[in-house]
PDB file of N, CA and C in Angstrom:
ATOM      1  N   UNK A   1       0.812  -1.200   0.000  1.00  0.00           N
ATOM      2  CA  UNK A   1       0.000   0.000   0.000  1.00  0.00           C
ATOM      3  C   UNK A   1       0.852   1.260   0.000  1.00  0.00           C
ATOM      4  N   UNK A   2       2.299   1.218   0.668  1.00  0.00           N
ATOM      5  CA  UNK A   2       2.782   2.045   0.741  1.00  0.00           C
ATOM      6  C   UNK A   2       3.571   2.904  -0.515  1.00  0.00           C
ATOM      7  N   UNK A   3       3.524   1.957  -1.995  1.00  0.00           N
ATOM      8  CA  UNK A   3       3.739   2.023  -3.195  1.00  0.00           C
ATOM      9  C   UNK A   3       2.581   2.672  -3.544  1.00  0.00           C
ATOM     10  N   UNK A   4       1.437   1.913  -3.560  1.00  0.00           N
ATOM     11  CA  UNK A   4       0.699   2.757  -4.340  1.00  0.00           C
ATOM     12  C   UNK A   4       0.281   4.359  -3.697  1.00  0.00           C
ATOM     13  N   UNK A   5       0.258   4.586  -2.680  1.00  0.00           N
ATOM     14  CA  UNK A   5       0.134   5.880  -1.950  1.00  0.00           C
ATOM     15  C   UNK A   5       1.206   6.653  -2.442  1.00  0.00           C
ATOM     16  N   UNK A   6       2.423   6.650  -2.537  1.00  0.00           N
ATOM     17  CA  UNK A   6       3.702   6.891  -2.967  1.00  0.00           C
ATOM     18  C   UNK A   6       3.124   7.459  -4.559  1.00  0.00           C
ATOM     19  N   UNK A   7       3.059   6.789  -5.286  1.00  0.00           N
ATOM     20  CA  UNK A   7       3.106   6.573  -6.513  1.00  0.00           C
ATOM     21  C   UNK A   7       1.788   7.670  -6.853  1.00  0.00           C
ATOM     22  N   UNK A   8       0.799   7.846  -5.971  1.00  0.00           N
ATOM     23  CA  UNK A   8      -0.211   8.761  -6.372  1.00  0.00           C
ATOM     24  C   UNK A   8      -0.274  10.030  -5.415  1.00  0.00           C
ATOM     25  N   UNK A   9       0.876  10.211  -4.702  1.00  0.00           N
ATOM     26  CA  UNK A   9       1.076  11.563  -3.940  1.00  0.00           C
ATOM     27  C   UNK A   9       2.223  12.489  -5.294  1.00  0.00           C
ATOM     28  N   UNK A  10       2.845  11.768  -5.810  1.00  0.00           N
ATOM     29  CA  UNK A  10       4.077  11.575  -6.453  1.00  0.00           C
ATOM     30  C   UNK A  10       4.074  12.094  -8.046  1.00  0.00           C
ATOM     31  N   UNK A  11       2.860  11.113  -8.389  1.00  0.00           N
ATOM     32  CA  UNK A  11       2.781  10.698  -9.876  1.00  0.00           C
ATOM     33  C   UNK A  11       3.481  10.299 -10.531  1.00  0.00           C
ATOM     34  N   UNK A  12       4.251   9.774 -10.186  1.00  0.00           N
ATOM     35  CA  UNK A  12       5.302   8.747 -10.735  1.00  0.00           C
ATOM     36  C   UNK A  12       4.677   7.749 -10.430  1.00  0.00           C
ATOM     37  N   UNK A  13       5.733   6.466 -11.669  1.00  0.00           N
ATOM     38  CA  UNK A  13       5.511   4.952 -11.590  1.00  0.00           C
ATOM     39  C   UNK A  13       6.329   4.544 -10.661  1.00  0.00           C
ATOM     40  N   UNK A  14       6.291   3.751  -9.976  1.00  0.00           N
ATOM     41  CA  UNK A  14       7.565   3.140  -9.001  1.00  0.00           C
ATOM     42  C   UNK A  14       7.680   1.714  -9.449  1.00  0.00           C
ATOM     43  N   UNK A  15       8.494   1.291  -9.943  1.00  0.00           N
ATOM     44  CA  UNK A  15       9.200  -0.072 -10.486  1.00  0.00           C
ATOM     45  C   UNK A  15      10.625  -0.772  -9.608  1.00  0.00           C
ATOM     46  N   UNK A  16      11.495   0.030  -9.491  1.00  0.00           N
ATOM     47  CA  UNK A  16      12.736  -0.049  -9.271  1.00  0.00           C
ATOM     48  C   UNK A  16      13.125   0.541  -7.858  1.00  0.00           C
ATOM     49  N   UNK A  17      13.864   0.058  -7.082  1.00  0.00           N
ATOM     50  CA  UNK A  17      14.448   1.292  -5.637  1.00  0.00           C
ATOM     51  C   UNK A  17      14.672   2.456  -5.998  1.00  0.00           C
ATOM     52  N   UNK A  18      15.736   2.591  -7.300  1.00  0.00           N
ATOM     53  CA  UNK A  18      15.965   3.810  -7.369  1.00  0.00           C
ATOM     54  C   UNK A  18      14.718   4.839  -7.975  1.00  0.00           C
ATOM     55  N   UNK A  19      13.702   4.405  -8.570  1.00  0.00           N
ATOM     56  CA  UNK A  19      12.464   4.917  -8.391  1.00  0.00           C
ATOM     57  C   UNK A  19      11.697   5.569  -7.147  1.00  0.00           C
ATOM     58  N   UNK A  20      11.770   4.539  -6.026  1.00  0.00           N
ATOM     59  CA  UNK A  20      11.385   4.470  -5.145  1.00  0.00           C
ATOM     60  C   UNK A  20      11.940   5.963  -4.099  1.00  0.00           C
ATOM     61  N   UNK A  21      13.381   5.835  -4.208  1.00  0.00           N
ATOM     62  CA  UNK A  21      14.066   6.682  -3.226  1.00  0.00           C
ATOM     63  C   UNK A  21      13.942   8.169  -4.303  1.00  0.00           C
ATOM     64  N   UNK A  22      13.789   8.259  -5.452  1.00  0.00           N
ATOM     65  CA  UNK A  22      13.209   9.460  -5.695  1.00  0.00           C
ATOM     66  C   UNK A  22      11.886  10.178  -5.593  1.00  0.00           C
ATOM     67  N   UNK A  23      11.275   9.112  -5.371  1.00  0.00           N
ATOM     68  CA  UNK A  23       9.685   9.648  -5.476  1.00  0.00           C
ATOM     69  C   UNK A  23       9.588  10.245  -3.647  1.00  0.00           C
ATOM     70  N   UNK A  24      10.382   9.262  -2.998  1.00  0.00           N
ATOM     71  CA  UNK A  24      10.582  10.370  -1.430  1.00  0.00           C
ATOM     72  C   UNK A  24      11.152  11.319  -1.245  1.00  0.00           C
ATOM     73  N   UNK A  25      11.910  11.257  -2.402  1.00  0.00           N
ATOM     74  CA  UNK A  25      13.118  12.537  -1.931  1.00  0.00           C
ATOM     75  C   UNK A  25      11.876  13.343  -2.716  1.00  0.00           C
ATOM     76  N   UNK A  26      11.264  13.330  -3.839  1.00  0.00           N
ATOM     77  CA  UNK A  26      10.277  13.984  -4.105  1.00  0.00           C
ATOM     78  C   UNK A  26       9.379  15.060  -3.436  1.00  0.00           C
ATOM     79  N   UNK A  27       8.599  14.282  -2.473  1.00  0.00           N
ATOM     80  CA  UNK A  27       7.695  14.394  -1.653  1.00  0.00           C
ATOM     81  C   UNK A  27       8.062  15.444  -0.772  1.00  0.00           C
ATOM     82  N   UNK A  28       9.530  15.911  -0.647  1.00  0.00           N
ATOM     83  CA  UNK A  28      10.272  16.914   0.370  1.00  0.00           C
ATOM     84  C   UNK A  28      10.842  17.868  -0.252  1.00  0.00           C
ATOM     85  N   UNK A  29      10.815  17.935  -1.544  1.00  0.00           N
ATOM     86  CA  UNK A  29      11.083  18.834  -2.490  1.00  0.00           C
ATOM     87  C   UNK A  29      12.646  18.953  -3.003  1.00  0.00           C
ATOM     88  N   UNK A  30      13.495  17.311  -3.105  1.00  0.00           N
ATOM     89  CA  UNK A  30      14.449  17.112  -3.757  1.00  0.00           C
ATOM     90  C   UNK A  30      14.446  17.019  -5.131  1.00  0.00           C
ATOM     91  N   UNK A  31      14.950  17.775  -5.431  1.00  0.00           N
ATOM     92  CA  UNK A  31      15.300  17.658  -7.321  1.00  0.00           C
ATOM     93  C   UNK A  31      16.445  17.358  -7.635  1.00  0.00           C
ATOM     94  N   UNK A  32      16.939  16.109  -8.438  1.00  0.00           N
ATOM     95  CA  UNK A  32      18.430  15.585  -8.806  1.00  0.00           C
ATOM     96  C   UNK A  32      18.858  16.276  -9.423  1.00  0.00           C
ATOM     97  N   UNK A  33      19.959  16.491  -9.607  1.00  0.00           N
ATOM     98  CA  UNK A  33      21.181  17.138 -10.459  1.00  0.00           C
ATOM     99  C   UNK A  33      22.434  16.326 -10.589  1.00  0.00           C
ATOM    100  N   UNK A  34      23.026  16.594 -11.673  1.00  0.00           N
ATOM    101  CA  UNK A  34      24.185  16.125 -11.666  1.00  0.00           C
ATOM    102  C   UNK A  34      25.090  15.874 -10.991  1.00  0.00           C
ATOM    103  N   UNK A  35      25.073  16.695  -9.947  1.00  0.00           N
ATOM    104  CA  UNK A  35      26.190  16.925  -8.284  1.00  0.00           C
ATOM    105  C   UNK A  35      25.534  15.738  -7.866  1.00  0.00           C
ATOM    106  N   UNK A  36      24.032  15.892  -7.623  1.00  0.00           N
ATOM    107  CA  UNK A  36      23.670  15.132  -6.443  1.00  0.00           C
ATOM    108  C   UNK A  36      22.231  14.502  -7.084  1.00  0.00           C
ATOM    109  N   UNK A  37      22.437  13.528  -7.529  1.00  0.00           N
ATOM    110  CA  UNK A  37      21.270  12.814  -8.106  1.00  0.00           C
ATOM    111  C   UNK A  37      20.612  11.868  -7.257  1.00  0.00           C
ATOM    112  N   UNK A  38      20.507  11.733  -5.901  1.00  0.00           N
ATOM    113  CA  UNK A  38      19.847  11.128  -5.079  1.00  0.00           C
ATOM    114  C   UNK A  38      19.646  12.055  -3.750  1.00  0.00           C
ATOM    115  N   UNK A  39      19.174  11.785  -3.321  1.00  0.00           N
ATOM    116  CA  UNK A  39      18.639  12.502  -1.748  1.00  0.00           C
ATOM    117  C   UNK A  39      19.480  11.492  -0.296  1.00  0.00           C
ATOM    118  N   UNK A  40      20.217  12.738   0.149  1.00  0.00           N
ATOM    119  CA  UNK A  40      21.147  11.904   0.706  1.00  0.00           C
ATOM    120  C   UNK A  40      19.810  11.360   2.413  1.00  0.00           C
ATOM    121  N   UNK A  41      20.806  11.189   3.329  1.00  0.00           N
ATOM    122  CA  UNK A  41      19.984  10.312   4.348  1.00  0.00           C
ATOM    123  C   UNK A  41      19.304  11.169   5.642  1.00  0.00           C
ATOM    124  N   UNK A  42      19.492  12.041   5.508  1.00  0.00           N
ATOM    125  CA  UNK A  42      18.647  13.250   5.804  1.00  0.00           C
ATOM    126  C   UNK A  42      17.119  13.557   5.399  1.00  0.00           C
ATOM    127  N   UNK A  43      17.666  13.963   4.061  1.00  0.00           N
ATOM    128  CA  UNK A  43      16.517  13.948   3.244  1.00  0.00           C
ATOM    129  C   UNK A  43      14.913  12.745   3.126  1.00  0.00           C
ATOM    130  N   UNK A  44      16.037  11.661   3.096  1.00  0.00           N
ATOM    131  CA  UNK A  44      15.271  10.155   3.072  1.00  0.00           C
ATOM    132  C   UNK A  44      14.339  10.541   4.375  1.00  0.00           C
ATOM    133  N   UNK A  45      15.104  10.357   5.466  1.00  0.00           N
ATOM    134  CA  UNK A  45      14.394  10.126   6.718  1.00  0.00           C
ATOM    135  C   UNK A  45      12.737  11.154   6.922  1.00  0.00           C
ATOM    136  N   UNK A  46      13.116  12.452   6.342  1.00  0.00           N
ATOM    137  CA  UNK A  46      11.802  13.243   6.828  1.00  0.00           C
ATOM    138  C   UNK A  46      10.946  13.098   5.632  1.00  0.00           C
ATOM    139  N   UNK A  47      11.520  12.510   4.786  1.00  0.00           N
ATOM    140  CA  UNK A  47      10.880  11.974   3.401  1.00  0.00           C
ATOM    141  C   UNK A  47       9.800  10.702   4.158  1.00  0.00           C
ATOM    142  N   UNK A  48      10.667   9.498   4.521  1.00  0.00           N
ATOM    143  CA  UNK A  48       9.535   8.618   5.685  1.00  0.00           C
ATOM    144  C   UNK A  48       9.101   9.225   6.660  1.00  0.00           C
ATOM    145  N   UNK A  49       9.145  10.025   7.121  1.00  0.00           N
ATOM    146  CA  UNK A  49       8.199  10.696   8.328  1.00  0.00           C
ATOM    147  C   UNK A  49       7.074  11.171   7.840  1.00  0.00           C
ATOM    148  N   UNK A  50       7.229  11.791   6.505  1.00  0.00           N
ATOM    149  CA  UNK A  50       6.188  12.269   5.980  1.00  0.00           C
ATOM    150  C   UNK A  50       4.846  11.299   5.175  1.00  0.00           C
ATOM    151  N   UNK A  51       5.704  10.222   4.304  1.00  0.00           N
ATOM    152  CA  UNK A  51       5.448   9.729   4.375  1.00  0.00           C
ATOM    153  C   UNK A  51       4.024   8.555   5.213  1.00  0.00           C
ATOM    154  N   UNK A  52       4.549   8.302   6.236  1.00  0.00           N
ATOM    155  CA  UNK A  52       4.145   7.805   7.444  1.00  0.00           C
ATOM    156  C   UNK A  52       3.181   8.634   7.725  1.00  0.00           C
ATOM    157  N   UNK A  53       2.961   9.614   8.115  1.00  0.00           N
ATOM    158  CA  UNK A  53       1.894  10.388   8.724  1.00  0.00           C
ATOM    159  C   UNK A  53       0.948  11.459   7.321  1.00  0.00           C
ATOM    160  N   UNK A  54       1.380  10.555   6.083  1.00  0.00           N
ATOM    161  CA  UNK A  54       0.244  10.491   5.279  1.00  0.00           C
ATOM    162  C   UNK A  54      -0.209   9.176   5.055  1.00  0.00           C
ATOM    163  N   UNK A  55       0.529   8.347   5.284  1.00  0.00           N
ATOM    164  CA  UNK A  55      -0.213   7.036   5.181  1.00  0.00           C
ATOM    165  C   UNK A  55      -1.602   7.146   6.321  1.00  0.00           C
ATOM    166  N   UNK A  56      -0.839   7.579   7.378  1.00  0.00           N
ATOM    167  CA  UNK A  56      -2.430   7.639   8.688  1.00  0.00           C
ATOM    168  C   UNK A  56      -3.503   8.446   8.195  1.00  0.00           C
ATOM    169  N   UNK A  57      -3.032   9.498   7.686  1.00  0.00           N
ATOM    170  CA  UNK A  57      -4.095  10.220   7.152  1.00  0.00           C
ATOM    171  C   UNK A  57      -5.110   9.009   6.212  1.00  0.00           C
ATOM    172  N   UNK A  58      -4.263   9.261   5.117  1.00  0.00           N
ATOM    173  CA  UNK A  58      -4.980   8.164   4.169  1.00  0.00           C
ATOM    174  C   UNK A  58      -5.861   6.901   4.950  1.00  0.00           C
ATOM    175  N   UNK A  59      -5.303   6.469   5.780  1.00  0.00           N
ATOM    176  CA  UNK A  59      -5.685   5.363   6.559  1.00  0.00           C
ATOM    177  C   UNK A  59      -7.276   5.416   7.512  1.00  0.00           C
ATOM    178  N   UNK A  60      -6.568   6.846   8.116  1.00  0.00           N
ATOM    179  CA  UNK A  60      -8.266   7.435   8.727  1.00  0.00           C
ATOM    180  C   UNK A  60      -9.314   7.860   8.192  1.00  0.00           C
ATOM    181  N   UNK A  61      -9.007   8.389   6.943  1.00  0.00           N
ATOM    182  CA  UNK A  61      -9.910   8.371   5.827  1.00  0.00           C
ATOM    183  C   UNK A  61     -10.715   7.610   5.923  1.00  0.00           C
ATOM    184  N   UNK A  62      -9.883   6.626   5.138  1.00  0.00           N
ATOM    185  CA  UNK A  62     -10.604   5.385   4.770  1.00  0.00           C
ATOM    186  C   UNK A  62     -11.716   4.214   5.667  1.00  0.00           C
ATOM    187  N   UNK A  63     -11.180   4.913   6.797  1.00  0.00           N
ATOM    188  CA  UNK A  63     -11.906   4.380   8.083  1.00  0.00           C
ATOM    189  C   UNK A  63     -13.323   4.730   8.541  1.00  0.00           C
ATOM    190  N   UNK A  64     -13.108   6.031   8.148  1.00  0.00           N
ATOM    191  CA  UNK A  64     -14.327   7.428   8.251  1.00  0.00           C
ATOM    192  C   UNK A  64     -14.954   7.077   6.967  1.00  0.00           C
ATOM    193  N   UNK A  65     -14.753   6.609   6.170  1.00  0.00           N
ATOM    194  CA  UNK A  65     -15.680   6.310   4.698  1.00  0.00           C
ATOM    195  C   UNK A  65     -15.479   7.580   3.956  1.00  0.00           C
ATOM    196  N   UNK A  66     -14.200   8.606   3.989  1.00  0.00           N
ATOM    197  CA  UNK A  66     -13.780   9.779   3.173  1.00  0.00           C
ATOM    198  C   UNK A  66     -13.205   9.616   1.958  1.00  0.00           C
ATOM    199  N   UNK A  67     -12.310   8.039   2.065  1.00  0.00           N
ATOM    200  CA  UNK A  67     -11.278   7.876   1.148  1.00  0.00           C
ATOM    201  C   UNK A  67     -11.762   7.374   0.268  1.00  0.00           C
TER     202      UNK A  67
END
């Protein structure tokens, strides 16, 4: 579930990790570049925090009959 939530906060496809770890670094407002084409482990982490406490959202939604 945590793909497809990802994938439609995102709009990206997620196939691959390295898919994966961009569509979080995404979500926090990382953009790759040539220097730095991944989101280092900083980034990642409040990327899953955020993450995470949209999944609950989403989750309570769905609970409440919103989602």
């Amino acid at each position: 579930q945590e793909k497809v939530i990802l994938e439609k906060i995102t709009a990206s496809k997620i196939e691959t990790v390295k898919d994966h770890i961009l569509a979080l670094g995404k979500i926090v407002g990382f953009v790759p570049s040539t220097k730095q084409p991944y989101p280092g482990e900083k980034l990642l982490w409040i990327a899953i925090q955020q993450l995470n406490a949209i999944k609950t959202g989403f989750f309570l939604a769905q609970s409440y009959g919103t989602g």
